[in-house]
Every structure is written in C-alpha cells, then in structure tokens.
C-alpha atoms as a PDB file:
ATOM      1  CA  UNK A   1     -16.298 -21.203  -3.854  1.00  0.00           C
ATOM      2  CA  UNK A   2     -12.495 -19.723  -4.194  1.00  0.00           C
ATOM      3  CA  UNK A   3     -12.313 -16.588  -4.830  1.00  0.00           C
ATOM      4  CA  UNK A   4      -9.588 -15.117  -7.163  1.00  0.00           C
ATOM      5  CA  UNK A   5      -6.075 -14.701  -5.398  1.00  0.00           C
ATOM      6  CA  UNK A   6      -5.603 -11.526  -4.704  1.00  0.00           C
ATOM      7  CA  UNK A   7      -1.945  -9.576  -5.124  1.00  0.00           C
ATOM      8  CA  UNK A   8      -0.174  -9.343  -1.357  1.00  0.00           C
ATOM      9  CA  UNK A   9       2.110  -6.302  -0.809  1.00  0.00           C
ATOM     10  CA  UNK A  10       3.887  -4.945   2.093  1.00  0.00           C
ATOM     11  CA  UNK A  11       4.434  -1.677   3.488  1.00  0.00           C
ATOM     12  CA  UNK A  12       7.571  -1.520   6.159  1.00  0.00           C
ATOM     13  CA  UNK A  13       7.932   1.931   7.868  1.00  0.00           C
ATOM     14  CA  UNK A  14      10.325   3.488  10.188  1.00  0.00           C
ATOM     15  CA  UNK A  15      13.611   5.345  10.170  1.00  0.00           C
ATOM     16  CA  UNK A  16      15.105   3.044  12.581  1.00  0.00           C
ATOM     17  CA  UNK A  17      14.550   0.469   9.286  1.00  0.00           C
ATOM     18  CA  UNK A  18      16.306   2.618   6.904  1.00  0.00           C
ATOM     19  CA  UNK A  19      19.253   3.782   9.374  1.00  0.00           C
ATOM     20  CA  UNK A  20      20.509   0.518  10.238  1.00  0.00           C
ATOM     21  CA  UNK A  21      19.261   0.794  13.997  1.00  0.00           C
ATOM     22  CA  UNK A  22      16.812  -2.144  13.569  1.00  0.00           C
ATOM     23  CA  UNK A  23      17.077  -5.128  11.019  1.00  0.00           C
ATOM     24  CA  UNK A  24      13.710  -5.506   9.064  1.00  0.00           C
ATOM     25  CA  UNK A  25      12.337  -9.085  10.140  1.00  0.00           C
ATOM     26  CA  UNK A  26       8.625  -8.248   9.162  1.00  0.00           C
ATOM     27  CA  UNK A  27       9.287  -9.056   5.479  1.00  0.00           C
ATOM     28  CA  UNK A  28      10.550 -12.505   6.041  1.00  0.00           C
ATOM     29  CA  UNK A  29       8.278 -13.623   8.203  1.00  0.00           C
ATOM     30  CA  UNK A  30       5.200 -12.346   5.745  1.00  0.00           C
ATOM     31  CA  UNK A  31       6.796 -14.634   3.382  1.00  0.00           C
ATOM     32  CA  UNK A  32       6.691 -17.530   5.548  1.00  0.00           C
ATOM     33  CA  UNK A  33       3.012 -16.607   6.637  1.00  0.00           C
ATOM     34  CA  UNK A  34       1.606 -16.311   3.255  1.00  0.00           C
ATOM     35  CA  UNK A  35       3.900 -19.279   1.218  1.00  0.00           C
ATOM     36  CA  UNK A  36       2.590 -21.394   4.683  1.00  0.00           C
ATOM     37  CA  UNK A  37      -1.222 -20.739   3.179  1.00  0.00           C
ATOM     38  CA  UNK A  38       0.054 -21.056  -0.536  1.00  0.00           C
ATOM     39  CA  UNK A  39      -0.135 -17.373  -1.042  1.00  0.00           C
ATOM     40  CA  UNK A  40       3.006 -15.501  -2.045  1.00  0.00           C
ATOM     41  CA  UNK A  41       4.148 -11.700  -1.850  1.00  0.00           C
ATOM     42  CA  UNK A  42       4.236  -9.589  -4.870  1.00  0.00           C
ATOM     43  CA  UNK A  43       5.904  -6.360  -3.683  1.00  0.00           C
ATOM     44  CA  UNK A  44       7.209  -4.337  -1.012  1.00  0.00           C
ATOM     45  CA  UNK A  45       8.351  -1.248   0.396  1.00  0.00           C
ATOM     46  CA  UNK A  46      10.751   0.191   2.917  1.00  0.00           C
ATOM     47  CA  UNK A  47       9.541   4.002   3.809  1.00  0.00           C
ATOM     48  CA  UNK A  48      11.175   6.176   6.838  1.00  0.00           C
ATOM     49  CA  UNK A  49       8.847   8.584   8.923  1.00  0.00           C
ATOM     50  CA  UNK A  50       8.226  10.659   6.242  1.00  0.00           C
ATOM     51  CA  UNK A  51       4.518  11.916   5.974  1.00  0.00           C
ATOM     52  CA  UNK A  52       4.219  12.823   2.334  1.00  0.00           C
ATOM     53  CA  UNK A  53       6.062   9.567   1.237  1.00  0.00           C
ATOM     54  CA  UNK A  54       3.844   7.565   3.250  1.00  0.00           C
ATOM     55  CA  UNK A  55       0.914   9.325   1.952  1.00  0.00           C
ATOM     56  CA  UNK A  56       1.474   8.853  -1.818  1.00  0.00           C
ATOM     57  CA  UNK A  57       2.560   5.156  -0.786  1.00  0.00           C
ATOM     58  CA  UNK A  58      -0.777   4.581   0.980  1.00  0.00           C
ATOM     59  CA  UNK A  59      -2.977   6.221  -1.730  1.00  0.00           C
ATOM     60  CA  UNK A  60      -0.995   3.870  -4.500  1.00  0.00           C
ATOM     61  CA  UNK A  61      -1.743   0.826  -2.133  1.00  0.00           C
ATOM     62  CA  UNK A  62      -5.485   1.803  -2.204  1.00  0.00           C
ATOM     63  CA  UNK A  63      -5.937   2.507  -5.246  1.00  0.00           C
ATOM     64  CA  UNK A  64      -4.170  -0.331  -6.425  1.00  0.00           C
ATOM     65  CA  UNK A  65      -7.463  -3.183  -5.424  1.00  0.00           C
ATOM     66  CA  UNK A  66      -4.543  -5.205  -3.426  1.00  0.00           C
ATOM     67  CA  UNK A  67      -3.929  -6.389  -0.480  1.00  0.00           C
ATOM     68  CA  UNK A  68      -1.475  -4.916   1.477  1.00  0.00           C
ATOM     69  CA  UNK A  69       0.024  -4.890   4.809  1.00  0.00           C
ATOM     70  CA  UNK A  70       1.718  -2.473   6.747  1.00  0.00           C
ATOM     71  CA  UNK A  71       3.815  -2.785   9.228  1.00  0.00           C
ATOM     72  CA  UNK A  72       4.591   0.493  12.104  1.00  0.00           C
ATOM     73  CA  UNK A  73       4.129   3.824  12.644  1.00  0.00           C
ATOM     74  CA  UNK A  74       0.444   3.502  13.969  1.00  0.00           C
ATOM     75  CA  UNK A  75       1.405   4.360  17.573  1.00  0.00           C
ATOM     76  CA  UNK A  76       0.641   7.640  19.189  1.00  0.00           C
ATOM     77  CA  UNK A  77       4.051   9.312  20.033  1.00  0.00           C
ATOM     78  CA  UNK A  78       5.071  12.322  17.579  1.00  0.00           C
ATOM     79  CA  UNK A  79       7.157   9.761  15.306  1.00  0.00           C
ATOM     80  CA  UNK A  80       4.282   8.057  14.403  1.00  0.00           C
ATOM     81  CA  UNK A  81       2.216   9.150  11.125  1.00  0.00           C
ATOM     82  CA  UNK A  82       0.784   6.523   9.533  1.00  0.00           C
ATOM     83  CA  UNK A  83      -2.578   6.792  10.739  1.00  0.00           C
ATOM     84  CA  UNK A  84      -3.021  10.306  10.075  1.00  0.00           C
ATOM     85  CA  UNK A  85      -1.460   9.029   6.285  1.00  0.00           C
ATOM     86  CA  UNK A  86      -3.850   6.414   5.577  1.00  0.00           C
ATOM     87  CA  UNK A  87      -6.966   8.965   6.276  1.00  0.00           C
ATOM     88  CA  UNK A  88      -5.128  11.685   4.314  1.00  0.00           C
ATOM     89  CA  UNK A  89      -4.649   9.285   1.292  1.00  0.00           C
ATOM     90  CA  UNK A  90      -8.205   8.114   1.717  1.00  0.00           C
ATOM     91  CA  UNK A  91      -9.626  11.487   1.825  1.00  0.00           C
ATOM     92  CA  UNK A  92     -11.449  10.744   5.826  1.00  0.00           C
ATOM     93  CA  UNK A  93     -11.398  11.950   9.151  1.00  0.00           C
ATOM     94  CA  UNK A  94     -10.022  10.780  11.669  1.00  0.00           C
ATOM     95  CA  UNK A  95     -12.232   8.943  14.756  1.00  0.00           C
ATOM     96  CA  UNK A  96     -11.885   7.531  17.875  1.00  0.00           C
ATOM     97  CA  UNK A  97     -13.352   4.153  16.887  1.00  0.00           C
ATOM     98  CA  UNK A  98     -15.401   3.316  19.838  1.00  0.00           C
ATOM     99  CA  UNK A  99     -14.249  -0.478  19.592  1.00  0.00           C
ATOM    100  CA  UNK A 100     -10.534   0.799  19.771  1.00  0.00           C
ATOM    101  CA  UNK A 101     -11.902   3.041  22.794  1.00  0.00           C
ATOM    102  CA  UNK A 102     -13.293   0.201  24.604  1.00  0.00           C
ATOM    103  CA  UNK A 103     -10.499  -1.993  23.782  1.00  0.00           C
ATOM    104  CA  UNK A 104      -7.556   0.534  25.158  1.00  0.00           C
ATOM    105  CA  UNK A 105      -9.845   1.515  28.025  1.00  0.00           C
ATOM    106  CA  UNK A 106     -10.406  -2.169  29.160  1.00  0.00           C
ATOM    107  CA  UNK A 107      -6.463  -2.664  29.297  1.00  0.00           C
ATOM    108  CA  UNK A 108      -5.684   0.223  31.362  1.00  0.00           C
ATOM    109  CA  UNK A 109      -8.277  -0.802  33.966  1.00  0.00           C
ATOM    110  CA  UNK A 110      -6.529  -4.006  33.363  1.00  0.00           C
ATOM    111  CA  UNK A 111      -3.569  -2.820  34.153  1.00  0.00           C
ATOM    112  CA  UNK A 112      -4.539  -0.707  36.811  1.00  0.00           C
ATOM    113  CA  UNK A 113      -5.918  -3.973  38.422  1.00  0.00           C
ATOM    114  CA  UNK A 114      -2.878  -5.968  38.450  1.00  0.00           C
ATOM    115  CA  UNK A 115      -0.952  -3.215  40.344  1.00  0.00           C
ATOM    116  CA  UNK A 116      -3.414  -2.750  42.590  1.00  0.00           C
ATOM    117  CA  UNK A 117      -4.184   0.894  41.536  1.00  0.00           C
ATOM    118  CA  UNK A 118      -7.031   2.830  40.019  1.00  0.00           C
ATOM    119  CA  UNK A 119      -7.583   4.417  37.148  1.00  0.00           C
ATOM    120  CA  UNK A 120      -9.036   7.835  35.893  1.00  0.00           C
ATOM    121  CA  UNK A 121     -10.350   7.472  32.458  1.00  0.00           C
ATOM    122  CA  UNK A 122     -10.771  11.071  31.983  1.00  0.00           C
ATOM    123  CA  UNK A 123      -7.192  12.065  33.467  1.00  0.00           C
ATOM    124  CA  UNK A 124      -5.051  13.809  30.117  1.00  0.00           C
ATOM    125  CA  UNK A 125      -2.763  10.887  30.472  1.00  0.00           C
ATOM    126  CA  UNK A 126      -5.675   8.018  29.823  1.00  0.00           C
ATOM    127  CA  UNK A 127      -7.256  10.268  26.943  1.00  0.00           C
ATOM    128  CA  UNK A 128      -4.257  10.668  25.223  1.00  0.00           C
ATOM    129  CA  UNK A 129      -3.692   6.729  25.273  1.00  0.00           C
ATOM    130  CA  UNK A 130      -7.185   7.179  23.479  1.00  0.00           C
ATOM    131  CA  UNK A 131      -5.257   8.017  20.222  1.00  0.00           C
ATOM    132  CA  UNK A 132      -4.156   5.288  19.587  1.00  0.00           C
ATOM    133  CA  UNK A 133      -8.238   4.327  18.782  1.00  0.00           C
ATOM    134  CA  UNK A 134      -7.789   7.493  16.243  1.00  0.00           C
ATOM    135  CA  UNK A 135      -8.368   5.400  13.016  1.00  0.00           C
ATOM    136  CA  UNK A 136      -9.592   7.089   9.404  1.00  0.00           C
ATOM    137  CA  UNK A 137     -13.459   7.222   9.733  1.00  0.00           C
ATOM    138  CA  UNK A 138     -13.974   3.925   7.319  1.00  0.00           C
ATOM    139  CA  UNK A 139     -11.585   1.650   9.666  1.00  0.00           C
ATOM    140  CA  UNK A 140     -12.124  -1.868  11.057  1.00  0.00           C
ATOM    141  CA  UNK A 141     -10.231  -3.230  13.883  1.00  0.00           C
ATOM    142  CA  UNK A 142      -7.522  -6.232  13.774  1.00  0.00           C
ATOM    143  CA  UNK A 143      -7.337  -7.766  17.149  1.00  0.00           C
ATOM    144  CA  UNK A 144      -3.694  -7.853  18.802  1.00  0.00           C
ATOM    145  CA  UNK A 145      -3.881 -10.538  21.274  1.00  0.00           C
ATOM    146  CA  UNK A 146      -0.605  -9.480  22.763  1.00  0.00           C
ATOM    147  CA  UNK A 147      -1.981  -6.015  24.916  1.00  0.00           C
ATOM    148  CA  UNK A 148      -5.297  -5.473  23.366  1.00  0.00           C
ATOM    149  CA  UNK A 149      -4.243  -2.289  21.477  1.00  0.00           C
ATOM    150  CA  UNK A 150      -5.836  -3.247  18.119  1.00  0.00           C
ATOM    151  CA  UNK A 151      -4.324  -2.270  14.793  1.00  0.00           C
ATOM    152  CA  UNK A 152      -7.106  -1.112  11.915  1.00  0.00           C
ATOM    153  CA  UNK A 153      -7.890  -2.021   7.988  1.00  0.00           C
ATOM    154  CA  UNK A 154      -9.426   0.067   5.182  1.00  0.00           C
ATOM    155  CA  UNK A 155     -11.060  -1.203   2.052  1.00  0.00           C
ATOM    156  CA  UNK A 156      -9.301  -0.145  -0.907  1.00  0.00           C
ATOM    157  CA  UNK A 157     -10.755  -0.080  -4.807  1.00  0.00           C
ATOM    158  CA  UNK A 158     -12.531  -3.238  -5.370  1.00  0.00           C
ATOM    159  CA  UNK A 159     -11.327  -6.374  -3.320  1.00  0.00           C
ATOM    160  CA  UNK A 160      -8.163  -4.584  -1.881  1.00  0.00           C
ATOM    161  CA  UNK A 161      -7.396  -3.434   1.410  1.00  0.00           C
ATOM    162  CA  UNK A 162      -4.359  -2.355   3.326  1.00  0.00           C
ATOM    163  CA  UNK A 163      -4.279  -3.640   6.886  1.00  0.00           C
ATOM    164  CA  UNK A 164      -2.239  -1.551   9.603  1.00  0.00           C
ATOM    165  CA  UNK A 165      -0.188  -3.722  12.326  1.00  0.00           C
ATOM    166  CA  UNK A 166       2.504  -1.919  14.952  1.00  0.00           C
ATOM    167  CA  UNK A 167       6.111  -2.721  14.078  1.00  0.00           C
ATOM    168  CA  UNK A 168       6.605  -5.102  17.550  1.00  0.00           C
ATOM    169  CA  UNK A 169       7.047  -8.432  15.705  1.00  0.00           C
ATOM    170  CA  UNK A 170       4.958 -10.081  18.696  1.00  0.00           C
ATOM    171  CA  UNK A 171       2.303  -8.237  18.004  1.00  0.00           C
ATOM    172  CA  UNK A 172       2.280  -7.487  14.260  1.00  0.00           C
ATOM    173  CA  UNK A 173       3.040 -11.427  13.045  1.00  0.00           C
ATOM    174  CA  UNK A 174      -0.296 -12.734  15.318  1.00  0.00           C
ATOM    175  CA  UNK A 175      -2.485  -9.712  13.690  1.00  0.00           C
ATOM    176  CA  UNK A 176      -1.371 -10.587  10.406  1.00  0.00           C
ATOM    177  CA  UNK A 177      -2.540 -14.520  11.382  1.00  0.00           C
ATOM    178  CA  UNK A 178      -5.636 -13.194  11.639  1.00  0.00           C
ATOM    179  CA  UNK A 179      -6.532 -10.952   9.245  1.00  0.00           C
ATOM    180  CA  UNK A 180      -5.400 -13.869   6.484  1.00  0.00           C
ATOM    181  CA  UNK A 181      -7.219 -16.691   8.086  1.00  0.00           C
ATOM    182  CA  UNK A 182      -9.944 -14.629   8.596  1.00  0.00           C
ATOM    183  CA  UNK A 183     -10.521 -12.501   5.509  1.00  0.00           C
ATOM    184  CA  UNK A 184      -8.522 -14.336   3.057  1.00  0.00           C
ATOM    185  CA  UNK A 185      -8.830 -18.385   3.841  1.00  0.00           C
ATOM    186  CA  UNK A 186     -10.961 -19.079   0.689  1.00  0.00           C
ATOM    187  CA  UNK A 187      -7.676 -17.937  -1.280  1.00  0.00           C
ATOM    188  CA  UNK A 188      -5.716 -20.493   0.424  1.00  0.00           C
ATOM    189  CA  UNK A 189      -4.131 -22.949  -2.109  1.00  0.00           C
ATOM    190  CA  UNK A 190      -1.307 -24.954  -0.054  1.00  0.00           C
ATOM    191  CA  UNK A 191       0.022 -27.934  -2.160  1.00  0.00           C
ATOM    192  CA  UNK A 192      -1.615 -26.019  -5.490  1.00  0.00           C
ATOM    193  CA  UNK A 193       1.674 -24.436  -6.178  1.00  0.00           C
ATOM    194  CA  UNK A 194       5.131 -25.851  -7.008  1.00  0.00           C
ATOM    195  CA  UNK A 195       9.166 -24.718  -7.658  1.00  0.00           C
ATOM    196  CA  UNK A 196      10.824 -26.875  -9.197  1.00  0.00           C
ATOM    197  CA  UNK A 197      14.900 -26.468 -10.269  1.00  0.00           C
ATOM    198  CA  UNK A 198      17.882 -28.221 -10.825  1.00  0.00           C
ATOM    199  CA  UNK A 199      21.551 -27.240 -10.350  1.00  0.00           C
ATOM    200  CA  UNK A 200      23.369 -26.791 -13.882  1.00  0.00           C
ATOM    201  CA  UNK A 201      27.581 -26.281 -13.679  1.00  0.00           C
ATOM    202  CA  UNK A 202      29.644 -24.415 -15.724  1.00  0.00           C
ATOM    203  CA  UNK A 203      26.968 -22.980 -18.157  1.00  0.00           C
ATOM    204  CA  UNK A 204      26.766 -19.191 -18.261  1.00  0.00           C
ATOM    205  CA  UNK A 205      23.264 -17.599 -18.079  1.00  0.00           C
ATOM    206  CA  UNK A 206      24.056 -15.479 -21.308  1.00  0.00           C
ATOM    207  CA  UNK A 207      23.822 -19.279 -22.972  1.00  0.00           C
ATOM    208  CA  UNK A 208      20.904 -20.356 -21.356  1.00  0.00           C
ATOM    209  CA  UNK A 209      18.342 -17.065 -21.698  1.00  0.00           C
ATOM    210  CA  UNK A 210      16.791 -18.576 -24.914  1.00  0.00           C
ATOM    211  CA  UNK A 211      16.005 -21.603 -23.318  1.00  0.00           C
ATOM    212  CA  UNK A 212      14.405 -19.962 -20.205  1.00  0.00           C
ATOM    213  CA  UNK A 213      12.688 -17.529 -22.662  1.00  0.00           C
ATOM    214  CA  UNK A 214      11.553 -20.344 -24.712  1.00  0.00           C
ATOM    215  CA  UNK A 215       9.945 -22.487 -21.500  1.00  0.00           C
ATOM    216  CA  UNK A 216       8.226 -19.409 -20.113  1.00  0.00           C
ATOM    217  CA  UNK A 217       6.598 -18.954 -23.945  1.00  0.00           C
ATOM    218  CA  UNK A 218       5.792 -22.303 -24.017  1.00  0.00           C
ATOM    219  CA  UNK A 219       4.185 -22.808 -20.798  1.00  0.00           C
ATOM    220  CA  UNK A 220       1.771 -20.057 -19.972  1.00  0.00           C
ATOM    221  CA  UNK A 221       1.270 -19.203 -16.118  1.00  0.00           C
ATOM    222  CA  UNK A 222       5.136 -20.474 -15.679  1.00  0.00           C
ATOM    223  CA  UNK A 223       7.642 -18.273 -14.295  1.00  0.00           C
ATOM    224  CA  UNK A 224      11.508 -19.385 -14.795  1.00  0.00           C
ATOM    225  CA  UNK A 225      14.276 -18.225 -12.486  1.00  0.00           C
ATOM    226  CA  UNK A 226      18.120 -18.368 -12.508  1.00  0.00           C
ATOM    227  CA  UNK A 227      20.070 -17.974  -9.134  1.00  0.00           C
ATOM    228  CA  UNK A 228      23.593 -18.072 -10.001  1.00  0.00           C
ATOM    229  CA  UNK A 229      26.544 -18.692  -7.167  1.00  0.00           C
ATOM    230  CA  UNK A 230      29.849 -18.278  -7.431  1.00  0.00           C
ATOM    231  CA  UNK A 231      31.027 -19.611  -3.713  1.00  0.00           C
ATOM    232  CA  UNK A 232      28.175 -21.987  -2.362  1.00  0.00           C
ATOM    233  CA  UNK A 233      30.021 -24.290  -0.218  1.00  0.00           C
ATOM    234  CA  UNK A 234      28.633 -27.865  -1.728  1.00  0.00           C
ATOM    235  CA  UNK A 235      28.409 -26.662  -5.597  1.00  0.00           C
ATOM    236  CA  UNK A 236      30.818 -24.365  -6.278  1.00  0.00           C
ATOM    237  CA  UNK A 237      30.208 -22.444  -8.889  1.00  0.00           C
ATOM    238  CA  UNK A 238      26.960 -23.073 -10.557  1.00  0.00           C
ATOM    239  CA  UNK A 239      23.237 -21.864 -11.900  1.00  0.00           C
ATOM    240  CA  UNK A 240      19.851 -22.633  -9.472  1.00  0.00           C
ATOM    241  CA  UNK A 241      18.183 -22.782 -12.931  1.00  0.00           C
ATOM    242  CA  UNK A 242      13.943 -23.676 -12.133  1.00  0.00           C
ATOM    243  CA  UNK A 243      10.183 -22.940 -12.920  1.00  0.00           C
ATOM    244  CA  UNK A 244       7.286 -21.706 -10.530  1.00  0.00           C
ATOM    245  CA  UNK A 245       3.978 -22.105 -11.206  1.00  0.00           C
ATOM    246  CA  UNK A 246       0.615 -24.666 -10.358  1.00  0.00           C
ATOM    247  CA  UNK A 247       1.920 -27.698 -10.267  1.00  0.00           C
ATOM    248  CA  UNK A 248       1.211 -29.945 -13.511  1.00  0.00           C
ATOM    249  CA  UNK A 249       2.114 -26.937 -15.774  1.00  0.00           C
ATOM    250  CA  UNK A 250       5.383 -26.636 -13.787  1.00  0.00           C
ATOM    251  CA  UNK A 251       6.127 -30.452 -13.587  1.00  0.00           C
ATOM    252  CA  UNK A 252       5.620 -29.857 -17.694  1.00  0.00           C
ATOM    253  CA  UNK A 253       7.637 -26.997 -17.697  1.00  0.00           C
ATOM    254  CA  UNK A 254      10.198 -28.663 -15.841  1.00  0.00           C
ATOM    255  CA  UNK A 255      10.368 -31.924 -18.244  1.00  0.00           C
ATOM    256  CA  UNK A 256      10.772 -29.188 -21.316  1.00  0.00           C
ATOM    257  CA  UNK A 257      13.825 -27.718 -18.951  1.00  0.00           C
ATOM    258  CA  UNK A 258      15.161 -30.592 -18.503  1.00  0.00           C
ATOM    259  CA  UNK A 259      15.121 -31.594 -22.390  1.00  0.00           C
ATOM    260  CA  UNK A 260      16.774 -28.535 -23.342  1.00  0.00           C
ATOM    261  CA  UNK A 261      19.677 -28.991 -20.576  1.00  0.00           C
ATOM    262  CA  UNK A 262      20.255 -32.672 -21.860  1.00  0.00           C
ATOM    263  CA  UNK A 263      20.600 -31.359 -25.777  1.00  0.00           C
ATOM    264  CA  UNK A 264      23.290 -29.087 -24.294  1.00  0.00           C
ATOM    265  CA  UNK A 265      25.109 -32.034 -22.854  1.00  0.00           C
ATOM    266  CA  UNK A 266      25.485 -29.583 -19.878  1.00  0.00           C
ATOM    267  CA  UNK A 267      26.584 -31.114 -16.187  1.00  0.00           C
ATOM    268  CA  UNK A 268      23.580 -30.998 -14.013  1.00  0.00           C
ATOM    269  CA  UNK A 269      23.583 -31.842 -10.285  1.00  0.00           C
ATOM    270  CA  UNK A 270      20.557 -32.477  -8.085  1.00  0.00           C
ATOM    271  CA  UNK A 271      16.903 -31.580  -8.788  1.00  0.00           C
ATOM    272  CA  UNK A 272      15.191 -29.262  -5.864  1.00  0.00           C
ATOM    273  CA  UNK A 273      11.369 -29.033  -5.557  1.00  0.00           C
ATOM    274  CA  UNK A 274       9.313 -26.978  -3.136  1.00  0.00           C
ATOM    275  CA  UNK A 275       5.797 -27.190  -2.628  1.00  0.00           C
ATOM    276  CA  UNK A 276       3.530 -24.498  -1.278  1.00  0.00           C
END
C-alpha cells in the first residue's frame, strides 16, 4: 500500500555556488529525478561554508518530518562542515561508521592494487581518509557507485530524513537514484499527475487574477500558474496561463479555465499538457 507523499527539499552548499565559481546543476537535475518518478520538489536552499547557517538549516530540515537532500560539503578537507553540522543539529557524536570504514579502506587497497603498490592502513595519511566514514552516531550509508566513498542519511521527526550526497554531480545524481528507488518507490505516482495550460495574448494578469482565484477555489488540490513573456520568439508577448494537480481534477479545472477565457472573448493560442 502507498504511503503518503512525502514533501522533497534540497539543501545546495558551497561558496564556490554562491560566488559564481561553479553553476548549481544539482537543483535541476533533482527536478528531473523526482518529476521522472511523479514526485516534485517543494523547496530549496543555496548555503555557503558557513557552519552556523548550515546548522540552523539542518536542524529546520529535521525537524521539519521531510525529506530532504543535500548536496556537498561532506568531504574531509577543512572547507567541508556539513557532517560535523548535521550531528550538531541532531544533538550526536560523531563515529567512524564501520561500514564507511570498510568501504574507504577497500578502495584504497583498491587503488593501491591497480598501481601496483601497497598500502598501510594505519599510516596518518590512510586514517585521515578514515574521516570521511565520520558520520553523526544515528547515520546510514548511501552507496556511491562511482569510488565507493559512501555519502550518509539521518532520520528526521516522523517520516523525514535528510540524505547527504558530495557535490561531484557523478556521484551525487546516482546516490540520489538510490536512495528514492530504494526508500521512497511506494510514493511513486508517474502518470498520476498532470499540467495543463494554454497560451492567452494580450490579456494582462491584473484582469485575469479573479479567474485564477476563482478555479483554484473551485477545484480543491488544484494549483493555477501564470508565466507571462514579453519576448518568446514564437508568441510574442503573451500569458502561459495553466493548472497542476492529479489529473481528472486538473482536466476539470482546465475545462472551468477554459470557460472563463472564452466569456472574455480573449485570443488564445495552443493548449500545453505535461504529464508526470
């Protein structure tokens, strides 16, 4: 049996974000990895390497019973502080988690292997590649199928969690795979959900807001949205008016639209729908 759906948020971290050094591509691709399993993304936050920010942003996320993900910051180089933040905002220690240890361990013999060299596992340079095992004391580990290092989750209030990927897009988007079609596949709803719009010209949203108000009354569970554009190359000038919602109240919500466009003898141009 389906469980409820839970609310999906995003945590993005690093000053190279912030400064313009690095474009964010983590939250675009979260949207494409949840709308693929007909989930969607509430929420999310951009945070530099700021310790107390990250803190109170953690402790919000697990207090909050949703599910979050966050993305960097859980290496073990002196820039890196968000697993020392998620145990401070859980109130834990921090613990070499002895999966993490056998994990990390396994790939330097690994690599030791393939360059035809040996290892000491008790040298300061292998037990300081340990760290990055150092998880709050409650952790689980997320495979990462790219080197082995594994990111961690931590259960939040009730059916929330926030789960902790490194910022390299080859190995956060695969971890994030996982932990949604393994913890969260009985939320799945693909084809359940439904956006449907058309494009109105020359209207003015001012005009239309008591008709989008009056849909959105009318049809519980629908949201209505109005993209405007003042320079799209095919339409000119023009309003992406819509609803989103499960499909047969949207397909209602959608006829009611449409009913209160046609009374305004507005010009409307070509219907869009996207199913998720």
């Amino acid at each position: 049996m389906a469980h409820p759906t839970p609310t999906f948020g995003a945590l993005i971290i690093g000053d190279e974000i912030l400064s313009g050094r690095r474009a964010d591509k983590h939250l675009p691709k979260l949207i494409e990895l949840l709308n693929a399993r007909g989930l969607s993304l509430a929420y999310a936050y951009h945070v530099g390497d700021d310790p107390a920010r990250i803190t109170a942003l953690l402790a919000n996320a697990f207090a909050s019973g949703d599910v979050v993900f966050s993305f960097g910051g859980i290496g073990a180089t002196p820039d890196d502080h968000t697993r020392q933040c998620a145990a401070a905002a859980l109130g834990q220690p921090l613990r070499l988690h002895p999966e993490a240890k056998a994990l990390i361990e396994q790939r330097m013999l690994d690599l030791a292997k393939q360059q035809g060299q040996t290892v000491d596992l008790a040298h300061p340079d292998s037990l300081q590649r340990l760290n990055m095992g150092v998880f709050p004391a409650s952790a689980s580990i997320i495979p990462n199928p790219y080197n082995q290092i594994p990111g961690f989750s931590c259960q939040g209030t009730g059916p929330g969690a926030v789960h902790f990927v490194p910022g390299f897009p080859v190995m956060a988007w695969p971890m994030v795979e996982w932990v949604l079609d393994t913890r969260y596949a009985d939320c799945f709803s693909v084809g359940a959900w439904m956006e449907k719009s058309v494009i109105v010209y020359g209207a003015m949203e001012a005009t239309l807001t008591p008709l989008m108000e009056r849909i959105e009354q009318t049809h519980p569970g629908i949201k209505v949205f109005s993209l405007p554009s003042v320079d799209h190359p095919e339409h000119g000038r023009h309003i992406d008016l819509g609803v989103k919602g499960p499909v047969l109240q949207a397909d209602a919500a959608f006829v009611d639209l449409l009913a209160g466009l046609n009374a305004r003898a507005l010009h409307l141009g070509p219907e869009l729908v996207r199913h998720q």
